[in-house]
C-alpha atoms as a PDB file:
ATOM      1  CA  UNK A   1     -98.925 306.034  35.484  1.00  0.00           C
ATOM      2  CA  UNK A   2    -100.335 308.185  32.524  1.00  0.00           C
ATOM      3  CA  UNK A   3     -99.703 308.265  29.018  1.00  0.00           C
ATOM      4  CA  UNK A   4     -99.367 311.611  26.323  1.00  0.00           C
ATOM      5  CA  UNK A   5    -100.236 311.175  22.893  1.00  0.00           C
ATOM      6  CA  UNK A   6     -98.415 313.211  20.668  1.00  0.00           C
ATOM      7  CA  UNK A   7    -100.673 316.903  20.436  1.00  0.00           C
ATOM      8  CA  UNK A   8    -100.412 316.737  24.565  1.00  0.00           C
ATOM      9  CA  UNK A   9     -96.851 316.133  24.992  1.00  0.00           C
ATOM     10  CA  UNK A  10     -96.400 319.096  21.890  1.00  0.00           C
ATOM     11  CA  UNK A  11     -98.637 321.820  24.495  1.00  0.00           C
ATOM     12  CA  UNK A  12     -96.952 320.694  27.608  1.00  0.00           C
ATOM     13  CA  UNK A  13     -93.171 321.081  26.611  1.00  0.00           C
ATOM     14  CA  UNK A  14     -93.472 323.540  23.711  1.00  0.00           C
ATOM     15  CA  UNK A  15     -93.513 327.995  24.916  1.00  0.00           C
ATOM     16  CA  UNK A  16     -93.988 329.327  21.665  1.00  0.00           C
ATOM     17  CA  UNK A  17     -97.759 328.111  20.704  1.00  0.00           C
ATOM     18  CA  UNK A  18    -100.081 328.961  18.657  1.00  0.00           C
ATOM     19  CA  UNK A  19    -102.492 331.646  20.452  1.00  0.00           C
ATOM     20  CA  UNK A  20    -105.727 329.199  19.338  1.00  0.00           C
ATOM     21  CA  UNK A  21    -104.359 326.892  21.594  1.00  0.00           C
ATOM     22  CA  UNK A  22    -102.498 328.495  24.749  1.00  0.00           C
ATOM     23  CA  UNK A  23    -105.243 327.560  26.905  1.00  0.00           C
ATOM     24  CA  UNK A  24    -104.540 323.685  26.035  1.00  0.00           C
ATOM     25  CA  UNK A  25    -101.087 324.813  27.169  1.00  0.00           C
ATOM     26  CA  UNK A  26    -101.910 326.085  30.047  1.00  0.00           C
ATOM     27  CA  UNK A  27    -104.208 322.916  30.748  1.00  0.00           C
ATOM     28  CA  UNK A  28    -101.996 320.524  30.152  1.00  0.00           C
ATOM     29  CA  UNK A  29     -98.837 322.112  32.092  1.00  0.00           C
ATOM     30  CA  UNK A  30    -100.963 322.803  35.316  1.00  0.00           C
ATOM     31  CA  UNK A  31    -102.380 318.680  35.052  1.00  0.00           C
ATOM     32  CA  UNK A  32     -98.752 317.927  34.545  1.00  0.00           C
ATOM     33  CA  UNK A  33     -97.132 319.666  37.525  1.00  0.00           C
ATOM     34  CA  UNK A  34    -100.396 318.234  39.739  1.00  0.00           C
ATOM     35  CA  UNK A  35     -99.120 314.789  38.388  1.00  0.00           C
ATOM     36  CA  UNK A  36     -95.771 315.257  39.650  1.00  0.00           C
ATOM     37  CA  UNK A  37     -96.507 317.109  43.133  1.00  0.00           C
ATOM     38  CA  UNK A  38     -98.326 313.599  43.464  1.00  0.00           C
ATOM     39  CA  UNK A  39     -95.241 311.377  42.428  1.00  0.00           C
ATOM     40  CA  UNK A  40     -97.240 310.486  39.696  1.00  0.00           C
ATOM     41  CA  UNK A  41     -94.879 308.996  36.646  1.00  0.00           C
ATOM     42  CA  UNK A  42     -96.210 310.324  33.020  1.00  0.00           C
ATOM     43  CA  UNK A  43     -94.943 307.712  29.929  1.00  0.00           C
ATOM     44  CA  UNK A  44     -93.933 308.980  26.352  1.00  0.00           C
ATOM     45  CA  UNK A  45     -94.145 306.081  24.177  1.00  0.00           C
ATOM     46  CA  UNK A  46     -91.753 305.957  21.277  1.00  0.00           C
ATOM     47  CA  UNK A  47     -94.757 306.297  18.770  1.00  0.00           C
ATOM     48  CA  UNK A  48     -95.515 309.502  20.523  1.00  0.00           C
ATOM     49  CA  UNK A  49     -91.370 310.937  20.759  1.00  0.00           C
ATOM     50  CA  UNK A  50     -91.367 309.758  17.082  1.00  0.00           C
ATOM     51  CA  UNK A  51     -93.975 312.093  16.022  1.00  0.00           C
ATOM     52  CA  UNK A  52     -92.672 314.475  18.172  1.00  0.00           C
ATOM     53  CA  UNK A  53     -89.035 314.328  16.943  1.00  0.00           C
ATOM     54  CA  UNK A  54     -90.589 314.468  13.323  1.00  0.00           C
ATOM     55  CA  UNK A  55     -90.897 318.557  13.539  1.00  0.00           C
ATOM     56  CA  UNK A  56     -87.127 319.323  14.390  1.00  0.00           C
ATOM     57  CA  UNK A  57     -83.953 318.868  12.403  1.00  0.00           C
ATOM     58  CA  UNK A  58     -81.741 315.848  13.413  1.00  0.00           C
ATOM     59  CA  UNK A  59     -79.508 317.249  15.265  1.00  0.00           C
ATOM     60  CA  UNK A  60     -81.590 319.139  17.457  1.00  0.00           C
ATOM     61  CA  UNK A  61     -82.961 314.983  18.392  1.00  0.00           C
ATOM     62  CA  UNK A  62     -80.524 314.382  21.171  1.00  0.00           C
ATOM     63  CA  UNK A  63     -81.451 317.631  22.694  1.00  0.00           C
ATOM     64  CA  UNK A  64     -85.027 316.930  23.045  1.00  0.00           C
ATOM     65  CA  UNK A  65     -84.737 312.980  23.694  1.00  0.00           C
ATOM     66  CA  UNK A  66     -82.389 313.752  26.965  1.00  0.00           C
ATOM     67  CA  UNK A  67     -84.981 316.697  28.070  1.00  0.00           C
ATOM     68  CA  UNK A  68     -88.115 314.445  27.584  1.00  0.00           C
ATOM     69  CA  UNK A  69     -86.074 311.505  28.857  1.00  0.00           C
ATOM     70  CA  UNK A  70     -85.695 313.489  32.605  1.00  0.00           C
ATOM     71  CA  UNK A  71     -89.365 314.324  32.730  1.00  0.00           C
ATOM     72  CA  UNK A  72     -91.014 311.625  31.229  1.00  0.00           C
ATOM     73  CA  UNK A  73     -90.540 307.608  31.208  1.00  0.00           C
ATOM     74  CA  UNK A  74     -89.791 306.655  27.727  1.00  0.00           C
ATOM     75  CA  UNK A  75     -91.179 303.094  26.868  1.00  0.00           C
ATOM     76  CA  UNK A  76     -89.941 301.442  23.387  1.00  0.00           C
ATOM     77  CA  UNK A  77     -91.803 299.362  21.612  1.00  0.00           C
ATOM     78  CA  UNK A  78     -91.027 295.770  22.472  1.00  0.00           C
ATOM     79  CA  UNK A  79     -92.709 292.477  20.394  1.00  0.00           C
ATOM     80  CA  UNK A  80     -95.184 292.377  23.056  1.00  0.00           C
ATOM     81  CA  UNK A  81     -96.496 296.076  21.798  1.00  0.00           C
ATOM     82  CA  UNK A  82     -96.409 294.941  18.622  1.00  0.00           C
ATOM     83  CA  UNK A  83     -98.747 291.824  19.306  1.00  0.00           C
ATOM     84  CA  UNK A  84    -100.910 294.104  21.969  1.00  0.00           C
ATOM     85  CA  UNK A  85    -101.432 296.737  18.596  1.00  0.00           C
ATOM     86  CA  UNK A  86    -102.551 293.843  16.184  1.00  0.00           C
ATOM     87  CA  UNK A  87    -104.705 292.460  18.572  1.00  0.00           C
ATOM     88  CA  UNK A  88    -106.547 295.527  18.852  1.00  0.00           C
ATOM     89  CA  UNK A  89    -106.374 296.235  15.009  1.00  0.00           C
ATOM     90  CA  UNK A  90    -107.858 293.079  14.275  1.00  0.00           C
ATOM     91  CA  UNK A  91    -110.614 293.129  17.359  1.00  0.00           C
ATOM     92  CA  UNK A  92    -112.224 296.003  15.042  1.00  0.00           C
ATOM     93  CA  UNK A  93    -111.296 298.907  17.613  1.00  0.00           C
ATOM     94  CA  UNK A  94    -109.352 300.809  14.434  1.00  0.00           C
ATOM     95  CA  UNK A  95    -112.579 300.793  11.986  1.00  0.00           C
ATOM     96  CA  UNK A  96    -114.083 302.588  14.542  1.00  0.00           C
ATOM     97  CA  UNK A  97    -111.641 305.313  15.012  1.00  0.00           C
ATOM     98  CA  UNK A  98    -112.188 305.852  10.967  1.00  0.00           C
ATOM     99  CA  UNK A  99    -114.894 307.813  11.207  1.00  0.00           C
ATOM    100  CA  UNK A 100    -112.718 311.018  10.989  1.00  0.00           C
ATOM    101  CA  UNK A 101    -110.873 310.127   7.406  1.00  0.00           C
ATOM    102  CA  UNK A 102    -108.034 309.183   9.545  1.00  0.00           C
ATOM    103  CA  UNK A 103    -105.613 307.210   7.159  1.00  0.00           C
ATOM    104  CA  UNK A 104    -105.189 303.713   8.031  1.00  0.00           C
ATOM    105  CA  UNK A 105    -101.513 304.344   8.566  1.00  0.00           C
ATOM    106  CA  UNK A 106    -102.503 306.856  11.235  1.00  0.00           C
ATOM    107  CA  UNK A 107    -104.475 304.589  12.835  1.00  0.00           C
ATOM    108  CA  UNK A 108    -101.668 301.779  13.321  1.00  0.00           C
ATOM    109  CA  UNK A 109     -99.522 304.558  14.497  1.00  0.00           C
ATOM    110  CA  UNK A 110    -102.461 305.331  17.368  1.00  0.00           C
ATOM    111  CA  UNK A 111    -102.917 301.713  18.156  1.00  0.00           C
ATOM    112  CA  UNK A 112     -99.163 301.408  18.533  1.00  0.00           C
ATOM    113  CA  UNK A 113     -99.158 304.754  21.557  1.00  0.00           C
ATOM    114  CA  UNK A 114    -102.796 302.323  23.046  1.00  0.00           C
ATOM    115  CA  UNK A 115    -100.343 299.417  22.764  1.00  0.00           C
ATOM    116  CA  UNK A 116     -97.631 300.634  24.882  1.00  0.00           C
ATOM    117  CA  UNK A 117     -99.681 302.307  27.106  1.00  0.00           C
ATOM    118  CA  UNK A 118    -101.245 299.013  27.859  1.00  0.00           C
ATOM    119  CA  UNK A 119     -98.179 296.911  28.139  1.00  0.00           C
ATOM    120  CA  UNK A 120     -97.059 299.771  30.469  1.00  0.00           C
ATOM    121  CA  UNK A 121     -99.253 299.050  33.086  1.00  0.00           C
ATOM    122  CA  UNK A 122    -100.846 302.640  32.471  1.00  0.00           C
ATOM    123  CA  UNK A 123    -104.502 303.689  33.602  1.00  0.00           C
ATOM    124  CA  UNK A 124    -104.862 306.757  31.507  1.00  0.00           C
ATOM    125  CA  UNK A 125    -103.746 308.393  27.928  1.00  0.00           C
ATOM    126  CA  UNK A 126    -104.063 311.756  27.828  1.00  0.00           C
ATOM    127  CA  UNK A 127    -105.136 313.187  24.009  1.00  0.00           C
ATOM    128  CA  UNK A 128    -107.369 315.978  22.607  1.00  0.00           C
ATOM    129  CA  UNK A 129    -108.124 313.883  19.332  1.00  0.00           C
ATOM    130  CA  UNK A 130    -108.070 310.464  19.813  1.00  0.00           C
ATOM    131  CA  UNK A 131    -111.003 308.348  22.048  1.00  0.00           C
ATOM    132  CA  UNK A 132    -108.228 305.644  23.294  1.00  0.00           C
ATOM    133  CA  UNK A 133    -111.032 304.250  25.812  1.00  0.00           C
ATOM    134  CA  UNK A 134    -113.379 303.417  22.554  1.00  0.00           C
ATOM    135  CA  UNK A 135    -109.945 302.325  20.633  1.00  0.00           C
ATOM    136  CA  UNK A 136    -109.069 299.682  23.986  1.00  0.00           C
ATOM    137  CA  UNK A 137    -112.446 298.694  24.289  1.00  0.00           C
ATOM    138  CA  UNK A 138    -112.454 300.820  27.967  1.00  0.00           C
ATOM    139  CA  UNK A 139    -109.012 299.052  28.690  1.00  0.00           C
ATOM    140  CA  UNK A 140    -107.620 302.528  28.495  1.00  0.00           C
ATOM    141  CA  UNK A 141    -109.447 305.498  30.359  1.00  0.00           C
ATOM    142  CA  UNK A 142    -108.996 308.896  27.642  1.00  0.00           C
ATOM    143  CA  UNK A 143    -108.751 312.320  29.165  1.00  0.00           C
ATOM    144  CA  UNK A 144    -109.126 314.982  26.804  1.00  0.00           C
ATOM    145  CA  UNK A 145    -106.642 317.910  26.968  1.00  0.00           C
ATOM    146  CA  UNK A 146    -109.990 320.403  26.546  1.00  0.00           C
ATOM    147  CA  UNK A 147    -111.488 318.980  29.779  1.00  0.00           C
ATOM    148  CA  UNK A 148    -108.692 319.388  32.232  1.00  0.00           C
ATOM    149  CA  UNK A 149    -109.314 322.409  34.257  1.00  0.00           C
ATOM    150  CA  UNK A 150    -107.206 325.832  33.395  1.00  0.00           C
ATOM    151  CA  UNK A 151    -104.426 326.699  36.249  1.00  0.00           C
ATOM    152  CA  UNK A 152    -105.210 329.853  38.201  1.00  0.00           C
ATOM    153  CA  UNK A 153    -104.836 332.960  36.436  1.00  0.00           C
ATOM    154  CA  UNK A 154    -101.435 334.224  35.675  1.00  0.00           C
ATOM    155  CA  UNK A 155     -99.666 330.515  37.313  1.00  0.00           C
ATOM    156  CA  UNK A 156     -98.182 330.312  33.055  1.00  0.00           C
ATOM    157  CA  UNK A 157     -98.769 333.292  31.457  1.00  0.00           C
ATOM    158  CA  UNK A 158     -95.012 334.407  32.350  1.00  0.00           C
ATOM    159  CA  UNK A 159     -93.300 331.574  30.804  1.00  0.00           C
ATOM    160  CA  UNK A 160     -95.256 332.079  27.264  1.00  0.00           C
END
């Protein structure tokens, strides 16, 4: 199983991008449909459909939650999550994701998506900002939305 963080999930669902990053788009969709050609389940934790949900109006929320919910398995957080995330806060892993000015409430927020990713029983997290293998110690391999190949040409440029 593999995990989005939020600016993945937001590129693979999302037709009406920004132009800077359509290729991310395209990236992420093509990874995604190899994922499920190989049965392979992809996991939205709530952090993630939180930050998600934060851009549209409430009553567009039900919408998007049943659509994500028949792609993706949604995993709440639970008191083990909670413990998982404070474990890694205090092992040191957030100070060293503050190198970037990220606000220490943004960092919690990360270590929550590393959290349930790990109590998920997932291998990988899939994020163009965030180094989740540094933030886990390597308990968490990161994939970087810019690295995954581009589809061949023309396989999205239809639906955008």
């Amino acid at each position: 199983m593999i995990c989005l963080d939020t600016n993945a999930l937001i590129w693979a669902v999302e037709f009406n991008s920004d132009p800077a990053v359509s290729d991310q788009c395209k990236r992420i969709r093509h990874y995604l449909e190899r994922l499920r050609d190989e049965q392979t389940p992809v996991m939205i934790p709530v952090p993630v459909l939180f930050e998600f949900l934060c851009k549209y109006p409430r009553e567009r929320h039900e919408v998007h939650q049943a659509a994500r919910a028949d792609a993706f398995v949604l995993f709440d957080a639970t008191p083990q999550v909670a413990s998982e995330a404070a474990a890694l806060f205090q092992a040191g892993n957030a100070a060293a994701m503050s190198s970037g000015g990220q606000p220490k409430q943004q960092r919690k927020m990360d270590l929550l998506v590393a959290a349930s990713a790990i109590v998920a029983g997932v291998t990988e997290i899939v994020s163009e900002d965030r180094d989740y293998s540094q933030m886990t110690g390597g308990r968490l391999t990161w994939k970087k939305v810019s690295s995954l190949p581009l589809p061949p040409a023309g396989l999205f440029d239809q639906a955008e």
